[in-house]
Protein backbone atom coordinates (compact mmCIF):
# COMPACT_ATOMS: atom_id res chain seq x y z
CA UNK A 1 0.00 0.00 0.00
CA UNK A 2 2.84 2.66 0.87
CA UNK A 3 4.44 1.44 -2.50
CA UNK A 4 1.42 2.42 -4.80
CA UNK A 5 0.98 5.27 -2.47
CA UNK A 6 4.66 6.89 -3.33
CA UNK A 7 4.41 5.71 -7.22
CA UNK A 8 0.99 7.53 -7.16
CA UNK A 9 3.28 10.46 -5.92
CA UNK A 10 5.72 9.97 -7.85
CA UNK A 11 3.27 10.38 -10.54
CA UNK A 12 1.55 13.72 -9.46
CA UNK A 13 5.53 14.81 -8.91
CA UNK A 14 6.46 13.74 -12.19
CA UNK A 15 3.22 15.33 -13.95
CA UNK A 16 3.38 18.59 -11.87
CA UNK A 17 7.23 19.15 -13.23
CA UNK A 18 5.81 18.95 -17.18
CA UNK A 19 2.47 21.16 -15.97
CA UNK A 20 5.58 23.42 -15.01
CA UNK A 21 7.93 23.32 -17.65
CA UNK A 22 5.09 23.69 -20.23
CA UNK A 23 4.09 26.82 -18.57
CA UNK A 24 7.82 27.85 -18.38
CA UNK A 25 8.05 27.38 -21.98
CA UNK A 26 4.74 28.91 -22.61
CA UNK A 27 5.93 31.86 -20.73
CA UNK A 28 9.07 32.25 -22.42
CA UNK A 29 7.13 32.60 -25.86
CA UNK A 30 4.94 34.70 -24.57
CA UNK A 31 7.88 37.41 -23.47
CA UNK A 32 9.51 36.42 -27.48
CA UNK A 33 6.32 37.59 -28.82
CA UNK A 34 5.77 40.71 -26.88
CA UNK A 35 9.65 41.63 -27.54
CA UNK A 36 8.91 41.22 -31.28
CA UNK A 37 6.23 42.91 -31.47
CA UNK A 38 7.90 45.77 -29.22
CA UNK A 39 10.26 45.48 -32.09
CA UNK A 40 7.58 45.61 -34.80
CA UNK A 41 6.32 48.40 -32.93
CA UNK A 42 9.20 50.58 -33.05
CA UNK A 43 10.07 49.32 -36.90
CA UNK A 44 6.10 50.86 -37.61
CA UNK A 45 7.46 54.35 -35.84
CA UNK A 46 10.07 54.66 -37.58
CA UNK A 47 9.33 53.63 -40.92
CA UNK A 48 6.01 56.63 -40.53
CA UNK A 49 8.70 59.13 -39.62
CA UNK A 50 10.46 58.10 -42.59
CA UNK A 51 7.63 57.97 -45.21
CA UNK A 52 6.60 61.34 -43.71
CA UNK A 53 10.12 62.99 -44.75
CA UNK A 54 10.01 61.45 -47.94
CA UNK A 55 6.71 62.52 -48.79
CA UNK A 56 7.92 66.19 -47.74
CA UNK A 57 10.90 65.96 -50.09
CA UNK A 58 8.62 64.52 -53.16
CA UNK A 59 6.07 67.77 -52.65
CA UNK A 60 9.49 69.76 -52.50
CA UNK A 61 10.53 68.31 -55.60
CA UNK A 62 7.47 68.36 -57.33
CA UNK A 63 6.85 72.27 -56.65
CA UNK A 64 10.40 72.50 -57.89
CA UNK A 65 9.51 70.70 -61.21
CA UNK A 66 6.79 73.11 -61.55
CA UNK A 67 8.88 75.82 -61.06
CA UNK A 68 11.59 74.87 -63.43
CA UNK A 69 8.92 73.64 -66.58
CA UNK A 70 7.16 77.12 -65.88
CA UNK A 71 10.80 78.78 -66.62
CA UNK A 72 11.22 76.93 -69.29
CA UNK A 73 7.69 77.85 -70.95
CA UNK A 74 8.58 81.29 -70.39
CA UNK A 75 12.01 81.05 -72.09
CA UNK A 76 10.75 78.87 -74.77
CA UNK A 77 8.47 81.71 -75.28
CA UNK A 78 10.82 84.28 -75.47
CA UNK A 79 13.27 82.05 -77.92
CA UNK A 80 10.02 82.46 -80.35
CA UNK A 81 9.45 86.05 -80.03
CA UNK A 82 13.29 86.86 -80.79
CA UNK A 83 13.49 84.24 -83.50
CA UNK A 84 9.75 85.64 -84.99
CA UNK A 85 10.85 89.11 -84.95
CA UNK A 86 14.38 88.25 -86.86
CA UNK A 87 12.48 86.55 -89.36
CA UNK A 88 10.33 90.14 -89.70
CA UNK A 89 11.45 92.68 -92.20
């Protein structure tokens, strides 16, 4: 009887150690996760910050474009005057 009693402890002893390492395990997954996604998190952040400049610098850029084909237009313009009055008697 005191045999089947200590094997029956021996059991619960043996099945509360994997209850406990499964949770350990479960536990340490759980803190990889919310590190990554800590890490995701920050990733997000800066990625926005980095969109946001390069969105500045495009409307930069494309006011510049603007600027530049509206000096050309000009110029092209006066390229046709000068040329259409030399060809004028």
């Amino acid at each position: 009887m005191l045999n089947a009693a200590l094997e029956r402890l021996e059991t619960a002893v043996a099945g509360l150690e994997r209850a406990a390492s499964r949770r350990l395990e479960l536990e340490q997954r759980r803190g990889d996760l919310e590190t990554e996604l800590s890490l995701m998190q920050d990733d997000r952040a800066r990625l926005a910050v980095e969109l946001d400049g390069a969105l500045a610098r495009l409307e930069r850029l494309e006011a510049a474009a603007d600027d530049v084909s509206r000096r050309v237009e000009r110029a092209m313009g006066a390229v046709r005057t000068v040329v259409g009055a030399e060809g004028q008697p």
